[in-house]
N, C-alpha and C. Protein backbone atom coordinates (compact mmCIF):
# COMPACT_ATOMS: atom_id res chain seq x y z
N UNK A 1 -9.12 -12.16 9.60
CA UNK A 1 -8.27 -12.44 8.46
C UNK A 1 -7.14 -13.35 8.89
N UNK A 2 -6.68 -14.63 7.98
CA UNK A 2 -5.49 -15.22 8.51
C UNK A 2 -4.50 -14.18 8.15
N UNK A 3 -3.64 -14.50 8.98
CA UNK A 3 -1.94 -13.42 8.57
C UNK A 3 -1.61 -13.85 7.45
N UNK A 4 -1.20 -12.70 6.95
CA UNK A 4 -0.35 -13.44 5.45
C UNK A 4 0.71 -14.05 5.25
N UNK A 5 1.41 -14.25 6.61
CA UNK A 5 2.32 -15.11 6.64
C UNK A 5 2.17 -16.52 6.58
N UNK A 6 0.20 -16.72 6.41
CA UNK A 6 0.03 -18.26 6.24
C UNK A 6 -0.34 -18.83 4.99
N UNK A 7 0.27 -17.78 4.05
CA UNK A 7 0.26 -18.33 2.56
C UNK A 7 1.56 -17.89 2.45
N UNK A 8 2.33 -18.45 0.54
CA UNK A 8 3.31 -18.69 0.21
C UNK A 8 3.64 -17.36 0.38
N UNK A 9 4.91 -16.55 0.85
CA UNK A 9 5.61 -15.27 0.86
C UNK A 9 6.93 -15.62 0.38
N UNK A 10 7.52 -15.09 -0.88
CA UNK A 10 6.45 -14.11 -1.76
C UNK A 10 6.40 -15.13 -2.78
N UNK A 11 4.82 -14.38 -3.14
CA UNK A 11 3.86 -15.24 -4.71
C UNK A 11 5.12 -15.09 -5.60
N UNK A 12 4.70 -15.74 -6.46
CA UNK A 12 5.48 -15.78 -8.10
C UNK A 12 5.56 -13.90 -8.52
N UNK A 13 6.03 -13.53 -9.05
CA UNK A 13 6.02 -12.12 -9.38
C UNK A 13 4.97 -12.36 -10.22
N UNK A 14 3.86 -10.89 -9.54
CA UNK A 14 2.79 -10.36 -10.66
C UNK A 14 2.87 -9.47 -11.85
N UNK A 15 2.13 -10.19 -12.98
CA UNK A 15 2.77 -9.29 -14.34
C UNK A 15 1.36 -8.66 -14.17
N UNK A 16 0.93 -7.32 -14.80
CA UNK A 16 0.09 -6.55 -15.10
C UNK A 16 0.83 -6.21 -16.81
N UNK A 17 -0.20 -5.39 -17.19
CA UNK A 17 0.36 -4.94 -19.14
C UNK A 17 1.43 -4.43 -18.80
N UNK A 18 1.75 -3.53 -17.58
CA UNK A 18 3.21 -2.79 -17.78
C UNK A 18 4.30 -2.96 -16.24
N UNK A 19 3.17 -3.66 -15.33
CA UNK A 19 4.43 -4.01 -13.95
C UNK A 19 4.45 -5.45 -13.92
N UNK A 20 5.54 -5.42 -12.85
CA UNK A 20 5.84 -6.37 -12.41
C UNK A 20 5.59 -5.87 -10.96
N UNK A 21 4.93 -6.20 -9.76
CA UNK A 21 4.83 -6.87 -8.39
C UNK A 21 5.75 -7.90 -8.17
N UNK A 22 6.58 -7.87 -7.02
CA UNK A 22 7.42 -8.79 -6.80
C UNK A 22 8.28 -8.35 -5.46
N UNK A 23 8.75 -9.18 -4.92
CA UNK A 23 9.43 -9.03 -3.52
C UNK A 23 11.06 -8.17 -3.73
N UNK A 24 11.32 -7.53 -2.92
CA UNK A 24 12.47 -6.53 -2.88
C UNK A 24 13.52 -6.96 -3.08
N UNK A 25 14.39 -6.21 -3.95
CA UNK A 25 16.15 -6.57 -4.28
C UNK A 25 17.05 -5.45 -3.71
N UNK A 26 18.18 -6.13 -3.59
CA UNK A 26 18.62 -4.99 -2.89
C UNK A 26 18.93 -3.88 -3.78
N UNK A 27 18.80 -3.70 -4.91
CA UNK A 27 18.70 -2.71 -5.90
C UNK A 27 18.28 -1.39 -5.89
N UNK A 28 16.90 -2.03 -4.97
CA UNK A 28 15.90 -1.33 -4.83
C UNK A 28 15.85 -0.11 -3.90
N UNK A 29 16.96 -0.32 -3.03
CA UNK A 29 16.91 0.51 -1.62
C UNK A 29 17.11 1.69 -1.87
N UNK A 30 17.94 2.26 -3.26
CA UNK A 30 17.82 3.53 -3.43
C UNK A 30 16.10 4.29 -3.66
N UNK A 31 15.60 3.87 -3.97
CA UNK A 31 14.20 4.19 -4.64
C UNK A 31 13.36 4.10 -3.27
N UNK A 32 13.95 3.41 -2.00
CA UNK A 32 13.28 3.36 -0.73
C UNK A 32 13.40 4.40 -0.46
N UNK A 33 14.54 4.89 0.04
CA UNK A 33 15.15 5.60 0.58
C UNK A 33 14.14 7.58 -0.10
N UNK A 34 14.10 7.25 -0.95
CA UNK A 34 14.04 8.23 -2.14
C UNK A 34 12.32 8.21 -1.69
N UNK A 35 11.49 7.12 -1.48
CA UNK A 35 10.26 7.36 -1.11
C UNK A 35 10.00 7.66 0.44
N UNK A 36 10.57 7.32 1.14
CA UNK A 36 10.23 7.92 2.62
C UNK A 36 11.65 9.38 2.47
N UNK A 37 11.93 10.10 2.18
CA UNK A 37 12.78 11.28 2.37
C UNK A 37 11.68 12.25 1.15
N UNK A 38 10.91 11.88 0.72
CA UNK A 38 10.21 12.74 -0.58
C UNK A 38 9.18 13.66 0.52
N UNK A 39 9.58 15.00 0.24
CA UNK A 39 8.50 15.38 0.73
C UNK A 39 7.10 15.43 0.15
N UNK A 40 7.10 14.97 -1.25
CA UNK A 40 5.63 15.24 -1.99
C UNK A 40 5.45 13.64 -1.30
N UNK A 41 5.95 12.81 -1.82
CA UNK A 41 5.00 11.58 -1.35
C UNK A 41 4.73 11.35 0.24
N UNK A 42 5.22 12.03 0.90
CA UNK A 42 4.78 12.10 2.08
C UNK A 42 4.21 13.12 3.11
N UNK A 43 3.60 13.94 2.35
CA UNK A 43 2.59 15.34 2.19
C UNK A 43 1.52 14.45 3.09
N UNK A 44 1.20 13.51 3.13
CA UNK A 44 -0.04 13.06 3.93
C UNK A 44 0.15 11.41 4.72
N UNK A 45 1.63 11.58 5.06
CA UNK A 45 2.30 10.22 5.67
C UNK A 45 2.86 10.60 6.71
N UNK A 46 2.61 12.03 7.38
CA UNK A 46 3.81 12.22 8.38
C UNK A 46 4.42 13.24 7.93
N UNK A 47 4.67 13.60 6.85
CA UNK A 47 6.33 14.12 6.42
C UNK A 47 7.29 13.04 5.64
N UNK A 48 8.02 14.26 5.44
CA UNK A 48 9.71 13.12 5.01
C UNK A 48 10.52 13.08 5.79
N UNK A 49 11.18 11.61 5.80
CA UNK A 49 11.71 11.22 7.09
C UNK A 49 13.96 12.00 6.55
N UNK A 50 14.33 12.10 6.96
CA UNK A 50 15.83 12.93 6.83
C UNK A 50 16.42 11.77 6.24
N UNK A 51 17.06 12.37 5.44
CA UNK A 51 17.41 11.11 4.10
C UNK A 51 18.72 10.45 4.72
N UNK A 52 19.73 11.23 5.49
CA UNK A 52 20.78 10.46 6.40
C UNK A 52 20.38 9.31 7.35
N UNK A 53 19.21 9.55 7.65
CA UNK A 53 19.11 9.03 9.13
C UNK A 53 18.56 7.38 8.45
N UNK A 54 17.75 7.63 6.66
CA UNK A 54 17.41 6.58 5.91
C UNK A 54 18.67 5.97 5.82
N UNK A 55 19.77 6.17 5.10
CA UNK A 55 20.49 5.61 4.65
C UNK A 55 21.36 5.20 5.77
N UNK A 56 21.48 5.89 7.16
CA UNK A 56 21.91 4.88 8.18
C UNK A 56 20.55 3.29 8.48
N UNK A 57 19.74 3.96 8.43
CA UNK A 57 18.46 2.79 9.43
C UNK A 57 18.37 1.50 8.65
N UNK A 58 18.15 1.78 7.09
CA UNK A 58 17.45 0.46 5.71
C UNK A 58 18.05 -0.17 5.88
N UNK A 59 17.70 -1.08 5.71
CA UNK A 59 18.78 -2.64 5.42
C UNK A 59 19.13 -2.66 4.14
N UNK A 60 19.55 -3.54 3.65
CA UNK A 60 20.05 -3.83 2.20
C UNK A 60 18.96 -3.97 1.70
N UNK A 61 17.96 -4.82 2.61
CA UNK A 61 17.32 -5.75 1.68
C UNK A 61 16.11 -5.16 1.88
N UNK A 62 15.45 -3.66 1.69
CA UNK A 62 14.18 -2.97 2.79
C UNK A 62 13.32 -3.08 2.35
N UNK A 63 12.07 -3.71 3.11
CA UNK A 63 10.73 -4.11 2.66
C UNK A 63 10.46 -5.44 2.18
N UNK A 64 10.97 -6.05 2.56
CA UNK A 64 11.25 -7.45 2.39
C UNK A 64 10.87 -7.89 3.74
N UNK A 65 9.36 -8.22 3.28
CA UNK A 65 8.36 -9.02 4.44
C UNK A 65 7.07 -9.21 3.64
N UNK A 66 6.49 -10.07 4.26
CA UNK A 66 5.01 -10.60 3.83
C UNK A 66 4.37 -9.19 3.54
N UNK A 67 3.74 -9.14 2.72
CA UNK A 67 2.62 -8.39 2.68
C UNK A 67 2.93 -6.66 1.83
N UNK A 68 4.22 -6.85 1.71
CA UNK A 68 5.01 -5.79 0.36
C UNK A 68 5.53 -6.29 -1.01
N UNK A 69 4.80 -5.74 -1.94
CA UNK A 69 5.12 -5.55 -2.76
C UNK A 69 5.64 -4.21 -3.53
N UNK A 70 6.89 -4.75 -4.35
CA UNK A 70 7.29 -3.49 -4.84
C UNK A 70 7.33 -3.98 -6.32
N UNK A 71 7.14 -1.95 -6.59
CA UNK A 71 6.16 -2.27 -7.83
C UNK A 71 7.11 -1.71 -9.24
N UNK A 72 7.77 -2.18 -9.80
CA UNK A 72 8.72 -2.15 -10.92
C UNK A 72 7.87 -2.17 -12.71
N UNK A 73 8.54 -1.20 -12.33
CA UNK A 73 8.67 -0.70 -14.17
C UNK A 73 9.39 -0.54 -15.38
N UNK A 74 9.70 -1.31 -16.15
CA UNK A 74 10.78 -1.44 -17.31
C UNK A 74 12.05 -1.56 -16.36
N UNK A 75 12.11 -2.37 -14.96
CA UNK A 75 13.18 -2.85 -14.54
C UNK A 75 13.67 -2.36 -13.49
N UNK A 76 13.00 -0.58 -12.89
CA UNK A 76 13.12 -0.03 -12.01
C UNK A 76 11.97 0.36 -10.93
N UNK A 77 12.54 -0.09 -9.44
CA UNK A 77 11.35 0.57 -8.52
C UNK A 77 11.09 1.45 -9.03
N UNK A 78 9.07 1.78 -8.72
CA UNK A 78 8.54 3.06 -8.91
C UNK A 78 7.60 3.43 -7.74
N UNK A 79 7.72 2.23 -6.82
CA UNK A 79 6.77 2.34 -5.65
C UNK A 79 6.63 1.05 -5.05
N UNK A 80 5.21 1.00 -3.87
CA UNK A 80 5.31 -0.05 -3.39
C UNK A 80 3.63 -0.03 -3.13
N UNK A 81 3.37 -1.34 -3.56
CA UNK A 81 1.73 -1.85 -2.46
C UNK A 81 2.00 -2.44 -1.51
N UNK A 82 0.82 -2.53 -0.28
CA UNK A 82 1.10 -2.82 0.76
C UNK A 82 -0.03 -3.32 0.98
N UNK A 83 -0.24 -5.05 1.82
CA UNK A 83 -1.43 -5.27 2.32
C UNK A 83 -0.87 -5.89 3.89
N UNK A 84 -1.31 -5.14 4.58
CA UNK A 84 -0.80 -5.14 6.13
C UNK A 84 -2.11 -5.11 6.72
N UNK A 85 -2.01 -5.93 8.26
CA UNK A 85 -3.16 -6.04 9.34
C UNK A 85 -3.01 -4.83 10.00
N UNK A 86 -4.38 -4.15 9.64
CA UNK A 86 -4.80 -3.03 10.33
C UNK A 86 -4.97 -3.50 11.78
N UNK A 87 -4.58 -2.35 12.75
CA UNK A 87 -3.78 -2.19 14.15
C UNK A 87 -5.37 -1.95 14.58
N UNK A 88 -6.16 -2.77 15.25
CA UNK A 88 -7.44 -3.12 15.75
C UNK A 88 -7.63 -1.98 16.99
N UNK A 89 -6.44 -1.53 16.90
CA UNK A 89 -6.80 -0.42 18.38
C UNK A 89 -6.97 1.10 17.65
N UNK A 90 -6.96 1.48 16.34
CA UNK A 90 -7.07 2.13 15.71
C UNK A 90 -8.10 2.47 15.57
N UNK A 91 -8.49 4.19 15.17
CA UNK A 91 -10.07 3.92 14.74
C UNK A 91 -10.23 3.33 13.41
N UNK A 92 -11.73 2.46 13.32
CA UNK A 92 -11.62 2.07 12.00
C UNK A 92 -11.73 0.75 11.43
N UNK A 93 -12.48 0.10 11.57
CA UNK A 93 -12.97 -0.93 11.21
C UNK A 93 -14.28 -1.39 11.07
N UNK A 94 -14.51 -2.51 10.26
CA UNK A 94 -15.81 -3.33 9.89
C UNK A 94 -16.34 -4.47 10.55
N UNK A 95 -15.17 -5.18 11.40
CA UNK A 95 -15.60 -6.21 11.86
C UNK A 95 -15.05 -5.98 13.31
N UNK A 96 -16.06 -6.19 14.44
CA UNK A 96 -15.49 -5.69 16.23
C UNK A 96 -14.30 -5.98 16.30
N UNK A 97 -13.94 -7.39 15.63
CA UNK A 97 -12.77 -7.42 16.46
C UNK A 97 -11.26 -6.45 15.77
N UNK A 98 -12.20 -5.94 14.20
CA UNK A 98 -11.37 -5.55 13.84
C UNK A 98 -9.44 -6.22 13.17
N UNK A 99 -8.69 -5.42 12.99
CA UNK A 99 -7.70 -6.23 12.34
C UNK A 99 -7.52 -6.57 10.87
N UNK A 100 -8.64 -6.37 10.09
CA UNK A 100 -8.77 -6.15 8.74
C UNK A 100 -7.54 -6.33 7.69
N UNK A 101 -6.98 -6.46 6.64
CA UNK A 101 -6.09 -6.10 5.73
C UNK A 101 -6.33 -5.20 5.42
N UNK A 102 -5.22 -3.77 5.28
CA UNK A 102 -5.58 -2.67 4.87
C UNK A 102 -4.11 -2.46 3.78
N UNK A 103 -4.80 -1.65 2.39
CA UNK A 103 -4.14 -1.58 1.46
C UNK A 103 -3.48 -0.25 1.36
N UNK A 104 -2.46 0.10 1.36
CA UNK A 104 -1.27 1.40 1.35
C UNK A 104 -0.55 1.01 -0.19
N UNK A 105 -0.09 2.49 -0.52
CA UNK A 105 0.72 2.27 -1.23
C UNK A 105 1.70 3.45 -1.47
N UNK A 106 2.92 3.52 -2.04
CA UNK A 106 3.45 4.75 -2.03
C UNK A 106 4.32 4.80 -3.57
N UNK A 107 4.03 5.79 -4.41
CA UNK A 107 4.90 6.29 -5.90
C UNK A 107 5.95 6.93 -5.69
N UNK A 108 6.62 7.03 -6.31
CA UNK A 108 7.47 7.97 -6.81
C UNK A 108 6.90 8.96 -7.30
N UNK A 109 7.20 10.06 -7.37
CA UNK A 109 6.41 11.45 -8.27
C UNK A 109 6.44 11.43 -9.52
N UNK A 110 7.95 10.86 -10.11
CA UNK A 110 7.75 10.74 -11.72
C UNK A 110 6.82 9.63 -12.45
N UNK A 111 6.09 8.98 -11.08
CA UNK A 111 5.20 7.89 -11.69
C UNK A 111 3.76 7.90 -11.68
N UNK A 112 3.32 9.45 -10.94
CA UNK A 112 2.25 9.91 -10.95
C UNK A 112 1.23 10.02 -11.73
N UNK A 113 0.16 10.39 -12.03
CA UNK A 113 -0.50 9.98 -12.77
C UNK A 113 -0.39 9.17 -14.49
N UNK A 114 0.13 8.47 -14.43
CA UNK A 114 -0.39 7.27 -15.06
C UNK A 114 -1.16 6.13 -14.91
N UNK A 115 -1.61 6.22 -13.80
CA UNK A 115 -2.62 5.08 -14.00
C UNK A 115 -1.97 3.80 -13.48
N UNK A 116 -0.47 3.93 -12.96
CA UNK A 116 -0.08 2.64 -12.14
C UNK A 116 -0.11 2.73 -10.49
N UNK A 117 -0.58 3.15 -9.85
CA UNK A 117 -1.33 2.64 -9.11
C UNK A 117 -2.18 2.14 -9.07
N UNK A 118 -3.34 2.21 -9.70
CA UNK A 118 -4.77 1.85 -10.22
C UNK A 118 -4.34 0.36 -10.61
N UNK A 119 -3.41 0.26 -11.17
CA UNK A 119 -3.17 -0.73 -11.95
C UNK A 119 -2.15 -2.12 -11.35
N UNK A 120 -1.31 -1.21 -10.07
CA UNK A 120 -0.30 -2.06 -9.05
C UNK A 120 -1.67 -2.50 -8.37
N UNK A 121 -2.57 -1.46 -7.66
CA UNK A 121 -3.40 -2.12 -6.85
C UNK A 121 -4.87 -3.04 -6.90
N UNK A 122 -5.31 -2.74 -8.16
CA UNK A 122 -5.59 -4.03 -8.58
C UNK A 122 -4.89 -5.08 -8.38
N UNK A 123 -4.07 -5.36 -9.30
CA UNK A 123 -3.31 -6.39 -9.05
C UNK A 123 -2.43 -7.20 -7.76
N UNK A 124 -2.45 -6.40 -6.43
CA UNK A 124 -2.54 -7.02 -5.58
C UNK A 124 -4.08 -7.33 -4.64
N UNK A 125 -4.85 -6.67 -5.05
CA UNK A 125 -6.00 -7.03 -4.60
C UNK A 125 -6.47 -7.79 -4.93
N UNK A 126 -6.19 -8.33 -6.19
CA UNK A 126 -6.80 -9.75 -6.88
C UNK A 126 -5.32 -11.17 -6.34
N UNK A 127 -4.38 -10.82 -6.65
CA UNK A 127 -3.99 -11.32 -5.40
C UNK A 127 -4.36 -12.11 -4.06
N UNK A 128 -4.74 -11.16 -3.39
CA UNK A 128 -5.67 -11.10 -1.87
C UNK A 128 -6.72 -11.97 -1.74
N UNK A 129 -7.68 -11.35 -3.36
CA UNK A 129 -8.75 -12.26 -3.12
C UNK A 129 -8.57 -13.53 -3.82
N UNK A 130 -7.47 -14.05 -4.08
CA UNK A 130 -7.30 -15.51 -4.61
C UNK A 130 -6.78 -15.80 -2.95
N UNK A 131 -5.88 -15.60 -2.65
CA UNK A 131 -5.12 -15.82 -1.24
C UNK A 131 -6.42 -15.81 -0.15
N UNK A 132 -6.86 -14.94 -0.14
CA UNK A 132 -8.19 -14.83 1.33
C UNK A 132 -9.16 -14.39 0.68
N UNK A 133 -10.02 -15.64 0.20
CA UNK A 133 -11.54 -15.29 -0.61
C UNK A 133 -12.47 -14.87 0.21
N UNK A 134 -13.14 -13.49 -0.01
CA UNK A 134 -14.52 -13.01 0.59
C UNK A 134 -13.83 -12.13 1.53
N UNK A 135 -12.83 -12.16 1.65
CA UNK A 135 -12.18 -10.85 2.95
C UNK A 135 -12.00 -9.42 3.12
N UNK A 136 -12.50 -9.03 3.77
CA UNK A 136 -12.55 -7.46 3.40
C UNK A 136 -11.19 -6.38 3.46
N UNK A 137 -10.83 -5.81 2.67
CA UNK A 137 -9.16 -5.03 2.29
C UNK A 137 -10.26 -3.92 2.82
N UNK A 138 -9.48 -2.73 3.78
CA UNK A 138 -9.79 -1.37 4.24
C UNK A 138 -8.43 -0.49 3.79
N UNK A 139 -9.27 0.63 3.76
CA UNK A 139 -8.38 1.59 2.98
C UNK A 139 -8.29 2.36 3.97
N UNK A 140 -7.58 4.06 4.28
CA UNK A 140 -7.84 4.94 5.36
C UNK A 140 -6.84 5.81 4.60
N UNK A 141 -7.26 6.98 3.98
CA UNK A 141 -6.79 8.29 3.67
C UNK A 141 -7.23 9.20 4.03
N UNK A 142 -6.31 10.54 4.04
CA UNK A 142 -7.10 11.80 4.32
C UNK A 142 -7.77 12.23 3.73
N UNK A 143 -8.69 12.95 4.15
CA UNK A 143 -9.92 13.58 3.05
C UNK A 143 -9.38 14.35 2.41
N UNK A 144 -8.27 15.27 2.64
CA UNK A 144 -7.64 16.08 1.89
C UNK A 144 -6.91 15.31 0.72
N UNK A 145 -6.50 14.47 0.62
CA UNK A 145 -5.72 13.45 -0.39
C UNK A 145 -6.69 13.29 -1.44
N UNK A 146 -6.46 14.16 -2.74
CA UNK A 146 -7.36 14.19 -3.77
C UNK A 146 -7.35 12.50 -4.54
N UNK A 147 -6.23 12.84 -4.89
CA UNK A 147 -5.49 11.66 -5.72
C UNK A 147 -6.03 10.06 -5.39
N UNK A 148 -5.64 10.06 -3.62
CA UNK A 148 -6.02 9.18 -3.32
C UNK A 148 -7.21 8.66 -2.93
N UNK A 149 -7.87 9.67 -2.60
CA UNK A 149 -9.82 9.54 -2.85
C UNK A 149 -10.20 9.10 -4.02
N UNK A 150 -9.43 9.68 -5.44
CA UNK A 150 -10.25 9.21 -6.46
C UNK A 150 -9.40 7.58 -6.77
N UNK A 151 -8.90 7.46 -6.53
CA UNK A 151 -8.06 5.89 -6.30
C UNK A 151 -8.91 4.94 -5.30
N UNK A 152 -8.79 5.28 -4.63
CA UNK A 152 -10.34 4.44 -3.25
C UNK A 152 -11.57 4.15 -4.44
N UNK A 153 -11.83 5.17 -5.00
CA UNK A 153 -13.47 5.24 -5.48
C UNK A 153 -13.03 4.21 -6.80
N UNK A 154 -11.78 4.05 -7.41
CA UNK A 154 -11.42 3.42 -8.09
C UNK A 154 -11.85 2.28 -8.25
N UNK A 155 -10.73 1.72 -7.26
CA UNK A 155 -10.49 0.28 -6.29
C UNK A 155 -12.05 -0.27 -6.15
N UNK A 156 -13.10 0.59 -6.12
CA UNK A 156 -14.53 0.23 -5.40
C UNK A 156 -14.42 0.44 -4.10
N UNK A 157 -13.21 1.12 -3.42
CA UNK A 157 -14.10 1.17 -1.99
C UNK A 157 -15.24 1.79 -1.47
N UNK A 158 -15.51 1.82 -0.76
CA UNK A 158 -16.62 2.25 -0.35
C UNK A 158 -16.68 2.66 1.20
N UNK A 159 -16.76 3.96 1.38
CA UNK A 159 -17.02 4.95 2.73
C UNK A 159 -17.75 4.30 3.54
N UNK A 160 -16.89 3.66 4.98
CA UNK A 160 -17.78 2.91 5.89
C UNK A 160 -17.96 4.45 6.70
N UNK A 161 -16.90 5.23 7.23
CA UNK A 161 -16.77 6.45 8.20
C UNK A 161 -15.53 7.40 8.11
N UNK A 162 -15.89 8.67 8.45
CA UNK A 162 -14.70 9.72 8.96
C UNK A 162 -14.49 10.07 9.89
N UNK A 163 -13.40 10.46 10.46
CA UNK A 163 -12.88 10.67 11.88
C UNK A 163 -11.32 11.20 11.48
N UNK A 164 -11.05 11.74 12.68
CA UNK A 164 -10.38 12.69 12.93
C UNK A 164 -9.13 11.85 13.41
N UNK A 165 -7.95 11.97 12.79
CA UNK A 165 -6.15 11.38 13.56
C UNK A 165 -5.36 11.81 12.66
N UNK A 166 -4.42 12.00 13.67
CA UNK A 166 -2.89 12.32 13.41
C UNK A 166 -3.27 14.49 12.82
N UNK A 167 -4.60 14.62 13.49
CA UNK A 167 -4.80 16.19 13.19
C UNK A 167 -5.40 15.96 11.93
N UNK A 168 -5.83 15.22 11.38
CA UNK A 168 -6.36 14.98 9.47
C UNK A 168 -8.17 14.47 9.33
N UNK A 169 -8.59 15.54 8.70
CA UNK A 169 -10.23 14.22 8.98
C UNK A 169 -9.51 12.93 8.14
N UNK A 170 -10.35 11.64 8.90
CA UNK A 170 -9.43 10.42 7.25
C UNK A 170 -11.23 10.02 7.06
N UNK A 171 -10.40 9.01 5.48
CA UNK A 171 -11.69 8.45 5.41
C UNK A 171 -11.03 7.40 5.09
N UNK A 172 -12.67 6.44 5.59
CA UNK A 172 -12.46 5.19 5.94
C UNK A 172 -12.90 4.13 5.24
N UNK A 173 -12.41 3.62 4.44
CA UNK A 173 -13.46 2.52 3.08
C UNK A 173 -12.90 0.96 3.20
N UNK A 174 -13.94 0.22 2.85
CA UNK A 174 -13.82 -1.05 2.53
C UNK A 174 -14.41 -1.61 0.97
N UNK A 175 -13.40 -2.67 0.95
CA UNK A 175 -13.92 -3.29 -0.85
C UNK A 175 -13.78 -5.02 -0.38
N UNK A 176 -14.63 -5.44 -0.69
CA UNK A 176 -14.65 -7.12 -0.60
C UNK A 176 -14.46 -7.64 -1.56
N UNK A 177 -13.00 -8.41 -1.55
CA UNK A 177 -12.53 -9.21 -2.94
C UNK A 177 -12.77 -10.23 -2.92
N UNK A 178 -13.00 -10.13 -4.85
CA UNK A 178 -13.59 -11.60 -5.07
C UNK A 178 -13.24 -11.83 -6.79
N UNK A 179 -12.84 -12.73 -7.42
CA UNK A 179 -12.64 -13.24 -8.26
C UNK A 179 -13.61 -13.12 -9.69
């Protein structure tokens, strides 16, 4: 995959029927902060990270790099997509050499099932596949992650393998975008 730092960062903001995709304001950092200290959204991320130690570490401006999008609703963060180069020394990949784009994302709880994730991540996946046509996006959740299994099966990924890290079986899917 080329890095995504070798296309325009960041695209024009993406409209969907009800988000906007678009690069980080500093507005936003409360709603950061608020997603890595959540213990529900991070039930299968680690944990929640101590909300002091957030509000010392963030920058103003947090998440503000290639390959994040944050995902706004009637004007307020509600989360973030993520298409980042999967770490080739990892288990988990399709191609040897590995390195893949792999798609993350993280809500807020009050934004839970509605259907915007489904709907943020589309929309950066089509994205992707205008940006890097024919390239394969990998996913990697725990098997225990209901939510996010039926979100994978969503997306179209598709179960290359399972294996065992961080103590979690994960599973391992790929979707090839295309226009």
């Amino acid at each position: 995959m080329a890095e995504l730092g070798s296309v325009t960062w960041p695209p024009v903001p993406i409209r969907t029927e009800r988000l906007v995709l678009r690069e980080s304001e500093s507005g936003d950092r409360a709603a950061f902060v608020e997603l890595f200290a959540s213990a529900e959204v991070r039930t299968y991320l680690g944990g929640p990270r101590p909300r002091d130690e957030l509000e010392r570490a963030l920058p103003e401006l947090p998440g503000r790099r290639p390959g994040l999008f944050v995902i706004e609703l009637d004007g307020a963060m509600i989360g973030t997509v993520t298409l980042d180069r999967r770490d080739a020394e990892r288990p988990g990949r399709v191609r040897p050499e590995g390195g893949e784009a792999e798609l993350g994302y993280m809500f807020l709880p009050e934004a839970w099932g509605r259907g915007y994730a489904a709907e943020a991540c589309s929309a950066a996946l089509g994205w992707f596949a205008d940006a890097f046509p024919g390239e394969p996006v990998v996913l990697c959740t725990q098997t225990a992650n209901d939510r996010s299994m039926r979100l994978a099966a969503k997306l179209g990924f598709t179960e290359v393998r399972r294996f065992e890290e961080w103590g979690a079986e994960q599973w391992f899917g790929v979707c090839v975008t295309s226009r």
